[in-house]
Protein backbone atom coordinates (compact mmCIF):
# COMPACT_ATOMS: atom_id res chain seq x y z
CA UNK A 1 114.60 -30.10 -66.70
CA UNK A 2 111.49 -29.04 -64.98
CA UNK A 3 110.18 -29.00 -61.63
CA UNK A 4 107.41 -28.49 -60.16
CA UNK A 5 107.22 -27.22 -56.32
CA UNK A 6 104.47 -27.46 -53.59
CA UNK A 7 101.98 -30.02 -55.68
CA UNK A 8 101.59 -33.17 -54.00
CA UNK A 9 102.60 -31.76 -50.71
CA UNK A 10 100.55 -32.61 -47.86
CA UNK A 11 99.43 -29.64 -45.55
CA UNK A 12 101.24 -30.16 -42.23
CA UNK A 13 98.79 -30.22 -39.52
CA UNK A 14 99.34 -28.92 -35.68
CA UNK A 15 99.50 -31.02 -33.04
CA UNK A 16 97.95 -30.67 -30.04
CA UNK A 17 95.05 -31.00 -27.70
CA UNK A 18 91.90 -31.07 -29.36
CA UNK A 19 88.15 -31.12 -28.43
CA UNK A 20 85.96 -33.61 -29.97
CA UNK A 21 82.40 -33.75 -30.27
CA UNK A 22 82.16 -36.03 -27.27
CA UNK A 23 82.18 -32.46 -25.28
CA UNK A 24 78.85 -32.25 -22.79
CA UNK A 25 79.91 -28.68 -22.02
CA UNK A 26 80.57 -29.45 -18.71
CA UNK A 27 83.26 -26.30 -18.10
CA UNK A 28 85.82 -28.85 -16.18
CA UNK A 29 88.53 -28.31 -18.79
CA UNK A 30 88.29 -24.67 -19.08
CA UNK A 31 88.70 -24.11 -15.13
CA UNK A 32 91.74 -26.10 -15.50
CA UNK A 33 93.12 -24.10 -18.24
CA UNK A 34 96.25 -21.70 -17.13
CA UNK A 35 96.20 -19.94 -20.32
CA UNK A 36 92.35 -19.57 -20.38
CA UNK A 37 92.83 -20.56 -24.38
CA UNK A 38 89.70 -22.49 -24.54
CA UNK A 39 86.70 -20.91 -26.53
CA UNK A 40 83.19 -21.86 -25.20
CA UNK A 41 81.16 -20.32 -27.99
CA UNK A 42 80.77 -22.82 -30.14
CA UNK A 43 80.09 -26.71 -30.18
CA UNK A 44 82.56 -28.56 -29.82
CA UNK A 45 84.32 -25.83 -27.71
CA UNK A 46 87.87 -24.99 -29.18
CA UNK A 47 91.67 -24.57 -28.07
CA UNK A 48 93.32 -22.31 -29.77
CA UNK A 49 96.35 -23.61 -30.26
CA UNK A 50 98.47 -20.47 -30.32
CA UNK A 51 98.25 -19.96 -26.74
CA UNK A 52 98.00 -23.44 -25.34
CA UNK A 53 100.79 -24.63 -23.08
CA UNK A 54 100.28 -28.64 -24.29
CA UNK A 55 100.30 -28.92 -20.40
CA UNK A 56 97.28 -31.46 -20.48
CA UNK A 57 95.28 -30.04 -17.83
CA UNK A 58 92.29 -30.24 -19.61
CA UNK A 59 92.48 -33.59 -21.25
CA UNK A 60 93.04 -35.16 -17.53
CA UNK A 61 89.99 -33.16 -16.27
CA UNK A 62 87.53 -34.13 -19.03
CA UNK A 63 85.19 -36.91 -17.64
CA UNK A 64 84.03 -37.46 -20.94
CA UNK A 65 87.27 -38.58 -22.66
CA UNK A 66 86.12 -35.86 -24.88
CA UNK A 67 89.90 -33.71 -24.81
CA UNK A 68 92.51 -35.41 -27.07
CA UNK A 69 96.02 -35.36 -28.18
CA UNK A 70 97.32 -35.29 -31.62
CA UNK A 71 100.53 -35.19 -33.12
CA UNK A 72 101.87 -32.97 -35.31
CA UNK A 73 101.94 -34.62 -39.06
C-alpha cells in the first residue's frame, strides 16, 4: 500500500484579532494596545499576531467595528 501525506490538507489558519478594511485610521486601537503589536504602515493596519495578548482592547475601542475576532481553523 501507498500513501500519500500532506495533499488535501487544509492550511490551518491563526486565530485572532484582525483588522479589516473598515479601518479609518483613527489610532484608537493602537493607544489601547499593551503590547504595542499593531503596525500602522500600511492599509488596513496589522496585528501581528506573535505578540498580541488576544486581550481585546482594541476590538472594544474601534468605533468603526473595523477590529475582529477569528478563530483558529
Amino acid at each position: 500500500d501507498t500513501f500519500i501525506l500532506g495533499r488535501g490538507q487544509k492550511k490551518e489558519e491563526p486565530g485572532g484579532y484582525f483588522i479589516t478594511k473598515k479601518c479609518r485610521g483613527c489610532g484608537l486601537c493602537e493607544a489601547k494596545c499593551p503590547q504595542k503589536c499593531i503596525d500602522t504602515t500600511g492599509e488596513p493596519w496589522v496585528i501581528h499576531q506573535e505578540n498580541c495578548l488576544h486581550c481585546g482592547n482594541c476590538m472594544e475601542a474601534c468605533p468603526y467595528g473595523a477590529v475582529e475576532r477569528r478563530a483558529a481553523q
